[in-house]
Structure formats: C-alpha cells, structure tokens
Protein backbone atom coordinates (compact mmCIF):
# COMPACT_ATOMS: atom_id res chain seq x y z
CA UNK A 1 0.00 0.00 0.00
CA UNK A 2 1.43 3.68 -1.42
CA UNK A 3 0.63 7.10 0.01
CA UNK A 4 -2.68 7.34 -2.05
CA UNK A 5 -4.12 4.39 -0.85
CA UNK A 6 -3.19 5.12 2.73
CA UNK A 7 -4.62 9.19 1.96
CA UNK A 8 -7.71 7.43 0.04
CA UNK A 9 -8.64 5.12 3.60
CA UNK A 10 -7.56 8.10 6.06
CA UNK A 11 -9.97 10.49 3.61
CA UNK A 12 -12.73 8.29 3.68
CA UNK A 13 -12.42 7.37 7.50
CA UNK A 14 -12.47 11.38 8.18
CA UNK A 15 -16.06 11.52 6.85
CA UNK A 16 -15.06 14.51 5.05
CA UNK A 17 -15.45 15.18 1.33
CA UNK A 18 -12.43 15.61 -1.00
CA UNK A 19 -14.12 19.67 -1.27
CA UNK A 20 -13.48 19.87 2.89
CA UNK A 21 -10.30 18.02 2.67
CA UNK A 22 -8.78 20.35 0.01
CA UNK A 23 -10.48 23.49 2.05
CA UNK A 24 -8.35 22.47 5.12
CA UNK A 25 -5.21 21.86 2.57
CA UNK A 26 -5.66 24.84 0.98
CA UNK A 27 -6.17 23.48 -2.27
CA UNK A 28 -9.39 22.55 -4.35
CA UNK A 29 -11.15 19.05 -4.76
CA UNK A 30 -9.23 18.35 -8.13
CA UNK A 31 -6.12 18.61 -6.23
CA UNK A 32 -7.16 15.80 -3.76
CA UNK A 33 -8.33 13.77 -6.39
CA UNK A 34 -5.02 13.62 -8.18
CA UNK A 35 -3.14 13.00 -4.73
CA UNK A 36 -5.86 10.10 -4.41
CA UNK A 37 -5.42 8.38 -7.90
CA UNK A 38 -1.37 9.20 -7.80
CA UNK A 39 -1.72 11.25 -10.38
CA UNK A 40 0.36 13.86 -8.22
CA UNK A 41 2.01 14.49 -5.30
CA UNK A 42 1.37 17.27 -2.38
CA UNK A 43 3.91 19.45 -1.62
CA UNK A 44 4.94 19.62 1.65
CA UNK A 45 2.92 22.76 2.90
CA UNK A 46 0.13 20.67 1.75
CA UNK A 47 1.13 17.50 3.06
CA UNK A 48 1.65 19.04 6.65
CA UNK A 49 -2.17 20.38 6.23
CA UNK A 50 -3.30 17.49 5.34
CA UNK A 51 -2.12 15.26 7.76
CA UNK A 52 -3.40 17.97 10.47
CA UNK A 53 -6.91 17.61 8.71
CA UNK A 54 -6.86 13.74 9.02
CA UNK A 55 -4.87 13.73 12.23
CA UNK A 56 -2.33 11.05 11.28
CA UNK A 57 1.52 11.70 10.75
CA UNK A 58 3.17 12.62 7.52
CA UNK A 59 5.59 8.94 7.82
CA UNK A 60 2.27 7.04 7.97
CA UNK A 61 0.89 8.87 4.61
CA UNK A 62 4.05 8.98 3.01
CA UNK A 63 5.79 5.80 4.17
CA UNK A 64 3.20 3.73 6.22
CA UNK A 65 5.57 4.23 9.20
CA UNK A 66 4.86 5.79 12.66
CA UNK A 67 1.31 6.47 14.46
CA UNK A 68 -1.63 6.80 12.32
C-alpha cells in the first residue's frame, strides 16, 4: 500500500469530502483527487495540512511508518 491508498482510507475514515479536505489543505477538490489516484504528489505545505486535517503523521501517509 502507497501514500494514495493510505490518503484514500484516512480520507474516507475522516467523513469529510475531498471539497473539505482540500479546504483544510488549501487546495481545491481536483487537487485531492489527483493525490488520491497518484496522479500527483502534495507538496509539503500541503502534506503538513493534510495530515493535520486527518490527524495522522506525515511517515504514515508517506511511508506507512509511525502512528496513524
């Protein structure tokens, strides 16, 4: 399992829609549905934001290591 799976399951565990998600990244729903598909990667302002959003660590997303 990448980082899009582990952002797809930690989006759709939030009960938030990609349109929230992006609002608290600071990017649009588009955006979240390339990170989603791998299509694209955040950058790390993003990422940090994110990760706040969902409340799990950056290593989780990006590696699968660390807390969730």
């Amino acid at each position: 399992m990448g980082f899009p799976e582990r952002l797809y399951d930690e989006w759709l565990a939030s009960g938030m829609t990609q349109r929230q998600l992006g609002e608290y990244a600071g990017c649009n729903r588009k955006a979240i549905s390339s990170y989603v598909n791998g299509v694209s990667t955040p950058d790390a302002t993003t990422l940090g934001k994110m990760c706040k959003a969902l409340n799990v660590s950056a290593d989780y997303l990006l590696f699968g290591k660390g807390q969730v």
